[in-house]
Protein backbone atom coordinates (compact mmCIF):
# COMPACT_ATOMS: atom_id res chain seq x y z
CA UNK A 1 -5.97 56.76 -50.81
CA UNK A 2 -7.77 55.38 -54.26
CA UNK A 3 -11.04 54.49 -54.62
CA UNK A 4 -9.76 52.06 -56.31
CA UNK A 5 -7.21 49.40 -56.46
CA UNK A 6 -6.20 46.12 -58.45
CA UNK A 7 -5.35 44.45 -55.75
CA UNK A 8 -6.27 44.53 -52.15
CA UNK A 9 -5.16 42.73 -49.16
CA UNK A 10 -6.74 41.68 -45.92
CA UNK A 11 -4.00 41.31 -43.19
CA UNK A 12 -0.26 43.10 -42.76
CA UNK A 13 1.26 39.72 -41.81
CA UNK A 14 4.59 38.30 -43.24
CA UNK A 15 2.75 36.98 -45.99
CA UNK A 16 0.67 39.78 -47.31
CA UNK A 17 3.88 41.89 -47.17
CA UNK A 18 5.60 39.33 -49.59
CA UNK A 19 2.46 39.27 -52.30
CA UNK A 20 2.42 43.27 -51.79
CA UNK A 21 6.06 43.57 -53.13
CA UNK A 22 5.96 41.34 -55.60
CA UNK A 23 2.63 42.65 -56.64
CA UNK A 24 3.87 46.36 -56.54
CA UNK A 25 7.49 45.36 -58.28
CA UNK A 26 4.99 44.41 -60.96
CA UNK A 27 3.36 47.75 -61.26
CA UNK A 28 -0.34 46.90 -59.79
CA UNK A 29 -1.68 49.07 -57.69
CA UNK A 30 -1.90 47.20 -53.81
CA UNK A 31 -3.13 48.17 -50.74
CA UNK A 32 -2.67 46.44 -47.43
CA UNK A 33 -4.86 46.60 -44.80
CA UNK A 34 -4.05 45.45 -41.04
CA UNK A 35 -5.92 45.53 -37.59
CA UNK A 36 -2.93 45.96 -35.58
CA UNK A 37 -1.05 48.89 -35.00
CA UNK A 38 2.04 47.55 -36.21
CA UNK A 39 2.52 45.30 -39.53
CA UNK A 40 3.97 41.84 -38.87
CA UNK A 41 1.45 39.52 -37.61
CA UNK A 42 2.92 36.73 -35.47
CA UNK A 43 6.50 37.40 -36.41
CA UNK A 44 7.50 40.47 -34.53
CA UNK A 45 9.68 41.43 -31.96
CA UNK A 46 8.52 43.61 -28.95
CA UNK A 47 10.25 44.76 -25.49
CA UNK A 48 7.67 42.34 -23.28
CA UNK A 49 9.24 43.07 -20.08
CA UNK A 50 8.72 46.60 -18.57
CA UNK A 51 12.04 48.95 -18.22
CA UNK A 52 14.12 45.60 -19.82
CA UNK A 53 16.03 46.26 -22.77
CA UNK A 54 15.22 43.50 -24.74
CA UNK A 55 13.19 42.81 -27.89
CA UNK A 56 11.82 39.05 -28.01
CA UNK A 57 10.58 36.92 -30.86
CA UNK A 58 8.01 37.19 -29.14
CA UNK A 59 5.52 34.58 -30.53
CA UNK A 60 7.68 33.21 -34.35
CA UNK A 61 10.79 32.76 -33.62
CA UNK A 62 13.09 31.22 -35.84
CA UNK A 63 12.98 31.22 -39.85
CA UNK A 64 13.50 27.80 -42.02
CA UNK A 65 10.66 27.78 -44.95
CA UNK A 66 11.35 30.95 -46.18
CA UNK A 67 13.15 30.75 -49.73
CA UNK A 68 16.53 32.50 -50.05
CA UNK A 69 15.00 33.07 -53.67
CA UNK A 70 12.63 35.18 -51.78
CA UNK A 71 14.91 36.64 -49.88
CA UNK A 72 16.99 37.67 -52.96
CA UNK A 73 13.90 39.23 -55.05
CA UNK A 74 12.87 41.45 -52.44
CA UNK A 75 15.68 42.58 -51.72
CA UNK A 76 15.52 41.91 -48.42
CA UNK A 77 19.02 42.20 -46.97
CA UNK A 78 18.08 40.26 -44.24
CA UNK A 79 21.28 38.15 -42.06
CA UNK A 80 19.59 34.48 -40.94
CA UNK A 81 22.04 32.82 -38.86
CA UNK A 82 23.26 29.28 -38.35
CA UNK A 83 23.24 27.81 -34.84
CA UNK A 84 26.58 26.41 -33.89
CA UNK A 85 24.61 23.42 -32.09
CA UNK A 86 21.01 21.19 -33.31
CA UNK A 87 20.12 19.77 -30.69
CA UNK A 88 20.63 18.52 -27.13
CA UNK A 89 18.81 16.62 -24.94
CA UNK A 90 19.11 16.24 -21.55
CA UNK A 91 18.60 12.54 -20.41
CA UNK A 92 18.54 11.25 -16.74
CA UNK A 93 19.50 6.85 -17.07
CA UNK A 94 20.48 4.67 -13.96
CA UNK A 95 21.12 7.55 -11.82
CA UNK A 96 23.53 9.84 -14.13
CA UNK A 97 22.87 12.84 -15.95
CA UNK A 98 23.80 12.92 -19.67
CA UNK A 99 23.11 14.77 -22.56
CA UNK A 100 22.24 13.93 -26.07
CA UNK A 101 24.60 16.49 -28.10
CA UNK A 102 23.85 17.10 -32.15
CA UNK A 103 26.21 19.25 -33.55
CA UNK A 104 25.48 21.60 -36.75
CA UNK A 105 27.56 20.47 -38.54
CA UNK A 106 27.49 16.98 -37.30
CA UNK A 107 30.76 15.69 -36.11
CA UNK A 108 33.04 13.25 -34.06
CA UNK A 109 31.44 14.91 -31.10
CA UNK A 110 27.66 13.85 -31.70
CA UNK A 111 29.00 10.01 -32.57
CA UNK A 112 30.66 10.05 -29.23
CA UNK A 113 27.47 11.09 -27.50
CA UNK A 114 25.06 9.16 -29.35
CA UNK A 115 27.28 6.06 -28.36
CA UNK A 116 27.37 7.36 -24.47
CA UNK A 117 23.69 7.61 -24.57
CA UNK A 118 22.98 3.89 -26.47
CA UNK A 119 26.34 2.12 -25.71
CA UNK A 120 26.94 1.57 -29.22
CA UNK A 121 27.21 3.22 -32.82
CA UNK A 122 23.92 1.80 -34.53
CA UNK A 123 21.94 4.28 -33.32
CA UNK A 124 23.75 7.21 -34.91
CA UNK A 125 24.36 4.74 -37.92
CA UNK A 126 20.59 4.78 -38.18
CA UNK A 127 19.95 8.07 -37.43
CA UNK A 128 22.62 9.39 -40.25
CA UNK A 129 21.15 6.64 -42.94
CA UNK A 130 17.42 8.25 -42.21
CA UNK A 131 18.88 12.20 -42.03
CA UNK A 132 20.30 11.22 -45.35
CA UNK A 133 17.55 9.71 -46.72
CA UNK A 134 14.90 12.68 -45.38
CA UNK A 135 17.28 15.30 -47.27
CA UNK A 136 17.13 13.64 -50.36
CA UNK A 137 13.35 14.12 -50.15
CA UNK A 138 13.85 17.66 -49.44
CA UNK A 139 15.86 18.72 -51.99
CA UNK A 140 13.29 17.26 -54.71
CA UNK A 141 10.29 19.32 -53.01
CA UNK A 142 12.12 22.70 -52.00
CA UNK A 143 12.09 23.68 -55.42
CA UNK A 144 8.68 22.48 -56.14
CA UNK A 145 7.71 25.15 -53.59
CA UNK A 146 7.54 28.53 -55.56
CA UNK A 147 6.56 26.54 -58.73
CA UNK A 148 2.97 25.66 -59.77
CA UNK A 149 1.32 22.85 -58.14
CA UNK A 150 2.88 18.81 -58.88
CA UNK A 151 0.73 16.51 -59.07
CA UNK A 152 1.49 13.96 -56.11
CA UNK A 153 2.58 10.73 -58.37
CA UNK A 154 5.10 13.41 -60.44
CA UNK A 155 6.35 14.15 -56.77
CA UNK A 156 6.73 10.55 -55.74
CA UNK A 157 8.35 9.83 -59.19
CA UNK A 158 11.14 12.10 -57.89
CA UNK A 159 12.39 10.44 -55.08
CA UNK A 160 13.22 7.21 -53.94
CA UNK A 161 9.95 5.50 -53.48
CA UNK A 162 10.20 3.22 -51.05
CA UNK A 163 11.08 6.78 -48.72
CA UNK A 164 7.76 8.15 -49.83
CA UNK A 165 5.58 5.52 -48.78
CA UNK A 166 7.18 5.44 -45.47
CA UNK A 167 7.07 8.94 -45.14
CA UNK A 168 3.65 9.80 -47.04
CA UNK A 169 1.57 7.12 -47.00
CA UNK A 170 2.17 5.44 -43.64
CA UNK A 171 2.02 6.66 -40.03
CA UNK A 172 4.89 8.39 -39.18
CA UNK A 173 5.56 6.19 -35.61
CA UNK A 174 5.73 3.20 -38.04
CA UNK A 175 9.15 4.68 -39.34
CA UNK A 176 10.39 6.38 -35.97
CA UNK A 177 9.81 3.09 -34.25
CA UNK A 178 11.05 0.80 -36.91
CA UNK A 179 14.52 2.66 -37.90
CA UNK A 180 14.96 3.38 -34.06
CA UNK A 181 15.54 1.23 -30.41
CA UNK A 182 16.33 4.22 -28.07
CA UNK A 183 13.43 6.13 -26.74
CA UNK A 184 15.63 9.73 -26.63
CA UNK A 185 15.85 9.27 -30.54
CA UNK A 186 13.01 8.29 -30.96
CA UNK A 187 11.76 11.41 -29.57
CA UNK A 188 14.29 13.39 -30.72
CA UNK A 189 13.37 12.56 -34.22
CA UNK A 190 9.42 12.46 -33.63
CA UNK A 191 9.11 16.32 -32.05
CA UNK A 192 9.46 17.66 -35.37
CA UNK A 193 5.62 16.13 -36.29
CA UNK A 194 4.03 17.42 -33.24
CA UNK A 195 5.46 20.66 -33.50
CA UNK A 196 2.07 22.81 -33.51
CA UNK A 197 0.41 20.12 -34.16
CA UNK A 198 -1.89 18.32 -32.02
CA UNK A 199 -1.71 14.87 -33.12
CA UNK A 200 -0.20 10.92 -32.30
CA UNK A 201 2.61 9.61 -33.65
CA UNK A 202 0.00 6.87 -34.95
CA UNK A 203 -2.63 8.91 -36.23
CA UNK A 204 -4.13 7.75 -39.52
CA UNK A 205 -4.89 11.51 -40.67
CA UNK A 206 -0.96 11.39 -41.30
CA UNK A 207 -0.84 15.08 -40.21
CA UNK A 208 2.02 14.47 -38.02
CA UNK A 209 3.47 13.45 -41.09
CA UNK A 210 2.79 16.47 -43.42
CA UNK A 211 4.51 18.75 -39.79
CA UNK A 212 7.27 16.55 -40.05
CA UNK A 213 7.73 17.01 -43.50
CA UNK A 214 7.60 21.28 -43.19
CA UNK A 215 9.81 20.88 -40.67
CA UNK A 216 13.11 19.57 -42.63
CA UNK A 217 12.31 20.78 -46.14
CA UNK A 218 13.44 24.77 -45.36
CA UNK A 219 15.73 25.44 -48.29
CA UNK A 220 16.46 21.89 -49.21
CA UNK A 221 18.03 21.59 -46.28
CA UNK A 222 15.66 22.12 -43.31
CA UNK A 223 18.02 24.49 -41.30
CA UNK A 224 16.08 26.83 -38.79
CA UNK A 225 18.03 29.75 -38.27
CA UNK A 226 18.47 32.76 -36.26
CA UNK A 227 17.35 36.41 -37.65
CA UNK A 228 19.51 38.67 -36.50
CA UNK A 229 17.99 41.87 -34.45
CA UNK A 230 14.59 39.63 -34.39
CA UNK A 231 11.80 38.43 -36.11
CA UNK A 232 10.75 41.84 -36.43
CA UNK A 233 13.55 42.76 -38.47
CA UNK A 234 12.09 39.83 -41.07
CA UNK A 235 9.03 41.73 -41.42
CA UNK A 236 10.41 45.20 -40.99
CA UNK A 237 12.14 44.57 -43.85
CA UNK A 238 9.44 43.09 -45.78
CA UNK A 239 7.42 46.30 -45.28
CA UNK A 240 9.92 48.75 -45.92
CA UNK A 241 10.28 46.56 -49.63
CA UNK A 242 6.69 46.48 -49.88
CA UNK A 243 6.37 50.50 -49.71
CA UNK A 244 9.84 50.77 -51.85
CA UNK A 245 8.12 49.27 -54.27
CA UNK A 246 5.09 51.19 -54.25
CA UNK A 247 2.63 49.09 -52.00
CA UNK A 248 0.10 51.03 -49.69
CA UNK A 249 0.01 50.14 -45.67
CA UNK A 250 -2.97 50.79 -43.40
CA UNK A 251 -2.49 49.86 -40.17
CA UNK A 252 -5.17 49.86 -37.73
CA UNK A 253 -7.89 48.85 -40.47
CA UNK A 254 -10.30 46.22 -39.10
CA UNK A 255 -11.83 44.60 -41.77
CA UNK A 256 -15.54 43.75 -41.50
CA UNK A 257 -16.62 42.83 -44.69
CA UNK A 258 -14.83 41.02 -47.85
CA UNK A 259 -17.10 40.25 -51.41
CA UNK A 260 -15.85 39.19 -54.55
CA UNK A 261 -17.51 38.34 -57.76
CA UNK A 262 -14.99 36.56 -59.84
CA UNK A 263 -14.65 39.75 -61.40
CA UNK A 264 -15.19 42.51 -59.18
CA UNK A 265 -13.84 42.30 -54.97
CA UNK A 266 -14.99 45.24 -52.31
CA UNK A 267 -13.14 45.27 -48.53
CA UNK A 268 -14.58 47.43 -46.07
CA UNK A 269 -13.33 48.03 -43.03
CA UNK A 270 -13.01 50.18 -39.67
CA UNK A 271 -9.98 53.11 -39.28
CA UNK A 272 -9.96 55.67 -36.80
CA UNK A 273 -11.80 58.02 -39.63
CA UNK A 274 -15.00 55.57 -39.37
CA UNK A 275 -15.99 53.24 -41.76
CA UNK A 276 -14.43 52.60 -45.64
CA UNK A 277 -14.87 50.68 -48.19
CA UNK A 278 -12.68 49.86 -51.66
CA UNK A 279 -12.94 48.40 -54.48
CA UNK A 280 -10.84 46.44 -56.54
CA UNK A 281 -10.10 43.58 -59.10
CA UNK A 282 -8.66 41.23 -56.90
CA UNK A 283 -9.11 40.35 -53.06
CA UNK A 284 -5.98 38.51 -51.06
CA UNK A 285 -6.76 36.98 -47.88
CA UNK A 286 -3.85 36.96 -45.46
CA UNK A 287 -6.10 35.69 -42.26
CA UNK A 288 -6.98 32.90 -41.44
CA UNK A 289 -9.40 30.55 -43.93
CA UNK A 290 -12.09 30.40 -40.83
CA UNK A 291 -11.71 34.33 -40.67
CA UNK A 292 -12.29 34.63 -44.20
CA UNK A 293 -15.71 32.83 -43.83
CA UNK A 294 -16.82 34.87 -41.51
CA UNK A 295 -16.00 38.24 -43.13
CA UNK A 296 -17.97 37.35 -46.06
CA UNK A 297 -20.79 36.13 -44.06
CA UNK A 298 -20.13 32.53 -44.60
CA UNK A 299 -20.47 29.37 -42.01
CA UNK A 300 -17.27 28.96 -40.43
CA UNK A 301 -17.05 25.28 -40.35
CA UNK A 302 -14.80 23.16 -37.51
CA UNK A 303 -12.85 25.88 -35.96
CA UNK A 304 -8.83 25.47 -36.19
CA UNK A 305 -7.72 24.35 -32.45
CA UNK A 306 -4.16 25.85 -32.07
CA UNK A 307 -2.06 22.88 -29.49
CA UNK A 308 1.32 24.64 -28.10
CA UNK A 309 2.08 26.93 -24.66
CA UNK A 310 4.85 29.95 -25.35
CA UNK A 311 7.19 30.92 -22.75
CA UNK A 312 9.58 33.87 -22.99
CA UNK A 313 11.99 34.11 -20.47
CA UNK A 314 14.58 36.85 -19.98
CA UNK A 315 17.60 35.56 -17.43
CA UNK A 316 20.23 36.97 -15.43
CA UNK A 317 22.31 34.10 -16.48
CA UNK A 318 22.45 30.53 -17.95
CA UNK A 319 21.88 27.88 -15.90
CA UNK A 320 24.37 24.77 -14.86
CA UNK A 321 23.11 21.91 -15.97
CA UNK A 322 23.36 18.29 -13.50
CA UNK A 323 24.95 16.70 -16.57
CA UNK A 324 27.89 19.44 -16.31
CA UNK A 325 28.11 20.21 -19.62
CA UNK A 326 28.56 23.54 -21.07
CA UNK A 327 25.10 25.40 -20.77
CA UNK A 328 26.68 28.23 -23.53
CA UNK A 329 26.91 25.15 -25.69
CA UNK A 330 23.32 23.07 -24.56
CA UNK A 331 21.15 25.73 -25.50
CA UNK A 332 22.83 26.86 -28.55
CA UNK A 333 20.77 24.63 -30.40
CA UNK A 334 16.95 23.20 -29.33
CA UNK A 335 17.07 21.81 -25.92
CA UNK A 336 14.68 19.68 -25.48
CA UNK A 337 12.69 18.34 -22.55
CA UNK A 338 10.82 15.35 -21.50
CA UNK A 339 10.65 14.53 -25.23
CA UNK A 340 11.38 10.76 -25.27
CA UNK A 341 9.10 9.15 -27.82
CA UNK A 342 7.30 7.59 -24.74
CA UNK A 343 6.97 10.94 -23.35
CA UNK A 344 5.25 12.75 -26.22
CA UNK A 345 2.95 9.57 -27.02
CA UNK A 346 1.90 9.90 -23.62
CA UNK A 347 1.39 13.69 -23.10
CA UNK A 348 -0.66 13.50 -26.45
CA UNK A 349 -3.12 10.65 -25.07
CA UNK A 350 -3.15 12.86 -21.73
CA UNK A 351 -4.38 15.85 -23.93
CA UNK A 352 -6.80 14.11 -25.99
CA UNK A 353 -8.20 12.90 -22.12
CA UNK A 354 -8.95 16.66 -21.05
CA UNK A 355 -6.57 16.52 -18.94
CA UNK A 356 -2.87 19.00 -18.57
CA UNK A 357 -0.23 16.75 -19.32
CA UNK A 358 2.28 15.49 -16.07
CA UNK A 359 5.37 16.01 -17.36
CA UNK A 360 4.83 17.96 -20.66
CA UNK A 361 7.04 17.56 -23.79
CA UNK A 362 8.59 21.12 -24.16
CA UNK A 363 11.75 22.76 -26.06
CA UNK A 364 13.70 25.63 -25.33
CA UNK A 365 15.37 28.19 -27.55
CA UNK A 366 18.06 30.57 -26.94
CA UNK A 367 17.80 33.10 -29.35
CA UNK A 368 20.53 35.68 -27.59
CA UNK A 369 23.53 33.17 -28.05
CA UNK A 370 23.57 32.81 -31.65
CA UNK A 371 22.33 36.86 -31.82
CA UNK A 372 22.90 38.95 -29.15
CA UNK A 373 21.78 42.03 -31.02
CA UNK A 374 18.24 41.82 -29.27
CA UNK A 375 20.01 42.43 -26.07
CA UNK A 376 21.49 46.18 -24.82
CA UNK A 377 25.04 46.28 -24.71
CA UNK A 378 24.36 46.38 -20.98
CA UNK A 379 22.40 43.05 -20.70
CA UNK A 380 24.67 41.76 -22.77
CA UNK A 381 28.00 42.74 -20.69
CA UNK A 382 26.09 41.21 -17.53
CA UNK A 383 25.10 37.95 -18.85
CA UNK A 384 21.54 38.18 -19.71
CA UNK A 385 19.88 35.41 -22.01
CA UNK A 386 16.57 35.09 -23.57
CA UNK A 387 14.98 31.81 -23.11
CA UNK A 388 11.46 30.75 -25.63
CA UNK A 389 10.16 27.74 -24.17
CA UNK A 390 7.50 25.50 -26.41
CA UNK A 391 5.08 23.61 -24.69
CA UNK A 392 3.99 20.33 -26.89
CA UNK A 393 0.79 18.74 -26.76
CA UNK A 394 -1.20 21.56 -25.26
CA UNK A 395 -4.65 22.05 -27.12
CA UNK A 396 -6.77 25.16 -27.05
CA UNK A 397 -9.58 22.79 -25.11
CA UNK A 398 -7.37 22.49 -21.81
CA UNK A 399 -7.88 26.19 -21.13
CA UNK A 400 -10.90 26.56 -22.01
CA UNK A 401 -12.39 26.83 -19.07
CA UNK A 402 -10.69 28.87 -17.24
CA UNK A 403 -8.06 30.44 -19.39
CA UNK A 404 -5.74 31.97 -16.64
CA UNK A 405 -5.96 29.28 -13.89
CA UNK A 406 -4.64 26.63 -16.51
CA UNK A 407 -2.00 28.86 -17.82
CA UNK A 408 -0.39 29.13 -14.89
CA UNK A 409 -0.66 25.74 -13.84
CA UNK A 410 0.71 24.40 -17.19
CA UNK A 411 3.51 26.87 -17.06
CA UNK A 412 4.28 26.25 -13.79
CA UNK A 413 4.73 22.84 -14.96
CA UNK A 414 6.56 23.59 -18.32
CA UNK A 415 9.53 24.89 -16.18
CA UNK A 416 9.45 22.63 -13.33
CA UNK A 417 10.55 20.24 -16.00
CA UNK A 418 13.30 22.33 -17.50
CA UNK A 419 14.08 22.45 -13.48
CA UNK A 420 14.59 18.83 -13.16
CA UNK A 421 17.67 19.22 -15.58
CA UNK A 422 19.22 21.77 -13.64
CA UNK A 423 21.71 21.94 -11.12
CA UNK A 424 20.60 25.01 -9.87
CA UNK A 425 16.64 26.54 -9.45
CA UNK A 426 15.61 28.15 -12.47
CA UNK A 427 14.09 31.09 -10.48
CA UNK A 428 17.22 32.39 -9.41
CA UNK A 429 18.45 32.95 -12.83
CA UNK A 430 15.14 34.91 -14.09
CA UNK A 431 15.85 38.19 -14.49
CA UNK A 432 13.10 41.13 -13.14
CA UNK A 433 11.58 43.89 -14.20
CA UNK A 434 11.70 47.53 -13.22
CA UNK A 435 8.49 46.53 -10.97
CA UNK A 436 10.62 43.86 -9.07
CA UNK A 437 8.19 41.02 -11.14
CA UNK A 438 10.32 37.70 -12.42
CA UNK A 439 10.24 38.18 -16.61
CA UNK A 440 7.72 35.53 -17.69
CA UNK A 441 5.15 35.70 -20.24
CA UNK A 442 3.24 32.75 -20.84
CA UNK A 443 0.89 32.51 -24.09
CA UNK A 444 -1.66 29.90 -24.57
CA UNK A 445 -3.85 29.66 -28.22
CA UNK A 446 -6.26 31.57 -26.10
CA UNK A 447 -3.48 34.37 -25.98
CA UNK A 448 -2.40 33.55 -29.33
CA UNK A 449 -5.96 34.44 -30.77
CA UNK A 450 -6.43 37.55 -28.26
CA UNK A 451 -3.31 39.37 -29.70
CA UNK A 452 -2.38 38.62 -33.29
CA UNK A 453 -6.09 37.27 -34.61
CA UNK A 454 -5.10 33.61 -35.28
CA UNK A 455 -8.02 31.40 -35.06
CA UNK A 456 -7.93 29.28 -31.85
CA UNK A 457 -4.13 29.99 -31.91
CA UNK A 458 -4.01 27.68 -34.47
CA UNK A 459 -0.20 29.10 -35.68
CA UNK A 460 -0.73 27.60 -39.22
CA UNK A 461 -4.36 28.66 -39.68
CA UNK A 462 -5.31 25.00 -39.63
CA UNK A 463 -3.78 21.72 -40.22
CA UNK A 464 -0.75 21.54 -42.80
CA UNK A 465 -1.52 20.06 -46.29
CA UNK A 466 0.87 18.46 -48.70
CA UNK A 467 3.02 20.69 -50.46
CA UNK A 468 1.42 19.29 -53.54
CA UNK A 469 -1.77 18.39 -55.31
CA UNK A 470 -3.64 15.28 -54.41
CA UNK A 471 -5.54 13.15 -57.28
CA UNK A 472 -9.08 13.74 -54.92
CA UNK A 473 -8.41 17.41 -53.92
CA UNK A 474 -9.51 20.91 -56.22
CA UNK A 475 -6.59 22.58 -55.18
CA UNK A 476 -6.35 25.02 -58.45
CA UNK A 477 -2.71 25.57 -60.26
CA UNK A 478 -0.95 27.37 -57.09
CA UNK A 479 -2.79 26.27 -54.40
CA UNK A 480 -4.14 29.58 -53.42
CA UNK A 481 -7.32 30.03 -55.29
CA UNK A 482 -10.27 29.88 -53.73
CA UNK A 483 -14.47 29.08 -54.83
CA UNK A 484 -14.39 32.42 -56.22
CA UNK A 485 -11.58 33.69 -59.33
CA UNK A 486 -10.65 36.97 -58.09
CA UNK A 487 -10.52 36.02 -53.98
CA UNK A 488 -6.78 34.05 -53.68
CA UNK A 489 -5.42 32.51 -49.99
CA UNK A 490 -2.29 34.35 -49.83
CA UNK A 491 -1.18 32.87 -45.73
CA UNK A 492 -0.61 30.12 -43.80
CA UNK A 493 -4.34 29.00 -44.95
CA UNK A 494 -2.70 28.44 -48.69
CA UNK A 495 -1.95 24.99 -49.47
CA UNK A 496 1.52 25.44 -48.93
CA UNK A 497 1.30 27.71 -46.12
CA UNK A 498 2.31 26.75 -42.37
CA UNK A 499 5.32 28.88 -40.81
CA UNK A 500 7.62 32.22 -41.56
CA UNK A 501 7.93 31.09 -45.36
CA UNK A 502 6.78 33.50 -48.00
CA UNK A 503 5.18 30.71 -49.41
CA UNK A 504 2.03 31.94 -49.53
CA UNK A 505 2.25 35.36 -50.35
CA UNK A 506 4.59 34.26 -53.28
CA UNK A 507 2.17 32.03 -55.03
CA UNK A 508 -0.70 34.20 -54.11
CA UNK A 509 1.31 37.16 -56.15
CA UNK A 510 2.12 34.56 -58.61
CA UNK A 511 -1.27 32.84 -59.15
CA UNK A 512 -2.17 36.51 -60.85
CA UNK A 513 0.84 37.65 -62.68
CA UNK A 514 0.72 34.45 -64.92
CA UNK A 515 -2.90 34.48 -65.46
């Protein structure tokens, strides 16, 4: 190892990987240090049941924000696939069982079940005029996103503007609950705010608006998709670029200290050969902005509250569903639960109480039917399934007290409402372990923070920001820079951070190599 380095940086995350090859590709000498044993942060995937074959996303699981531009300069070879189905949505109404069925792409198929649902057409006719509109908006600010900083009234002069001042400048309920009647929509179309996000549909902050807005501008397009083998194979690949191109990894480096001078940064940090220290011209901080105070001795300020409960499930099979539809085909996409607009509104207000939510909002992801690469052949053959279930509305505060006691309790009630929606008990499809134990892991932000360092399991380092600059913030030209010239945001902390993107570690890498 050097003594010294141009550029050094704190955390092996998806991130840091990205501003380490680009970096390197440039011919500056980089070093990454990382805590864990393993590079990848959040976006890994592990074997979490003992003796079962099967590697789970096990906390990121799908990929939208990340640039295909990205993608392409690394070299990355990576295979992110489309999901044959959206969304679905099972709905209990005057004693029958339906389902709310969005198709990707959209067809005949989702007009027919919108109508089932409503009873007419002018609910899809509304949803398709506001889809239409929202991807117009996204395909002006995708690819604003690996570009220097606009300005916010350049942004708005790019888009219809009428659209931005619904979707920017006003609560984001205002819109839900003025372009739609049905509560299922409604709800359908709010989850992508809260996503994450602890926050009402109503909330004057307008962060649900800014998660809404990461949620559907992916690409230009919004798509989440599947990585095949994983989410570790995202960041797998990410490292083995990052070393390709000349990058230094140090896993199992806990960083204790960071200083930088504008001119000058040191790390040091602890390695199973004792303490180290480096020096170098630039520092990149790939942790959290609340962990970066702290390791250079700095108040911390409001700590990031994480709001979300993690399930991974392995089963023996799919369940039937009471509506009778095809479960191969309802959780192909996001199947959602208890998410009428009604539903999250109240869950939130519940939250915000103290108190674990009734009947939480939750969705559920299938990542082995779109890729059953995670799978052994075996599992596979016999009808296994991974399940990731994502409990809405569930702040770091409700397990505060006792972490363990409200983990299970809020789990247990996560899946009692998938339950409700099935035609057979949920517990008899759970596979088990080698120990004869049901496979269930259940992560609160508690968890979160305990295993992969994120601030109160805050999973985008604290609340989004606008993927732009605002006339009253000091954002710099890329977003990443910080109080000091040579110590540059390179995560989810950036100002266009949030997610598996890239975003940050490109425009950290960038804010240098055009200085």
């Amino acid at each position: 190892m050097m003594d010294f380095y141009d550029v050094v940086i704190v955390g092996g995350g998806h991130n840091g990987l990205v501003a380490a090859t680009y970096l390197a590709q440039a011919g500056l000498t980089t070093l990454i240090l990382e805590q864990q044993p393993h590079t990848g942060g959040a976006a890994v995937s592990q074997q979490v049941f003992p003796g079962v074959d099967a590697k789970l996303s096990r906390y990121s699981y799908l990929v939208s924000l990340l640039p295909d531009k990205v993608v392409a300069d690394l070299g990355l070879g990576l295979d992110l696939r489309s999901r044959a189905v959206a969304s679905y949505t099972p709905v209990r109404r005057s004693g029958r069982d339906l389902g709310l069925l969005v198709e990707r792409p959209e067809g005949p198929a989702t007009r027919a079940s919108f109508a089932a649902l409503t009873g007419s057409d002018s609910e899809y006719d509304a949803w398709t005029s506001f889809y239409g509109s929202v991807g117009s908006l996204a395909a002006a600010i995708a690819p604003t996103l690996l570009e220097p900083l606009q300005w916010a009234a350049e942004m708005r002069s790019r888009v219809d503007a009428a659209l931005w001042d619904e979707l920017v400048e006003r609560p984001f309920g205002e819109s839900v609950e003025r372009r739609f009647a049905d509560d299922t929509v409604r709800g359908v179309v709010a989850t992508d705010s809260v996503i994450g996000t602890f926050a009402g549909l109503h909330d004057e902050s307008l962060i649900q608006n800014r998660c809404f807005l990461y949620h559907l501008i992916g690409n230009g397009t919004g798509e989440w998709r599947v990585p095949v083998g994983g989410m570790g194979v995202v960041t797998d690949a990410l490292a083995a670029a990052a070393r390709r191109a000349g990058a230094s990894l140090v896993t199992n480096a806990s960083v204790t200290s960071v200083e930088a001078d504008g001119v000058r940064g040191s790390v040091t940090w602890l390695g199973g050969d004792g303490e180290r220290s480096v020096d170098c011209s630039y520092v990149l901080s790939n942790v959290a902005p609340a962990t970066l105070d702290a390791l250079r001795g700095r108040p911390t300020g409001d700590r990031p509250e994480g709001s979300q409960l993690k399930i991974n499930l392995l089963l023996s099979r799919l369940p039937a569903l009471k509506s009778g539809d095809d479960p191969a085909r309802a959780f192909a996409g996001t199947f959602h639960i208890d998410e009428d607009y009604s539903q999250l509104e109240s869950a939130y207000q519940t939250a915000a109480s103290g108190a674990l939510p009734s009947t939480p909002p939750s969705e559920v992801y299938c990542h082995s039917l779109t890729d059953p690469s995670i799978l052994s052949p075996e599992l596979v053959a016999s009808g296994h399934h991974t399940l990731t279930v994502f409990g809405v509305h569930f702040p770091a505060r409700l397990f505060a007290s006792d972490n363990d006691v409200a983990r299970a309790e809020a789990a247990r009630r996560v899946l009692a409402g998938l339950d409700s929606y099935l035609a057979e008990p949920l517990e008899d499809c759970i596979a088990r372990d080698i120990d004869g134990n049901l496979c269930i892991e259940a992560k609160t932000p508690y968890d979160i923070e305990e295993s992969v360092g994120m601030p109160g399991g805050h999973i985008f380092h604290g609340d989004l920001q606008w993927p732009w600059a605002t006339d009253d913030a000091d954002t710099g030209r890329w977003g990443t820079e910080t109080d000091v010239a040579n110590l540059l945001l390179c995560g989810s902390g950036a100002r266009r951070g949030g997610a598996v993107s890239g975003l940050g570690g490109h425009n950290a890498a960038m804010t240098i190599l055009t200085r």
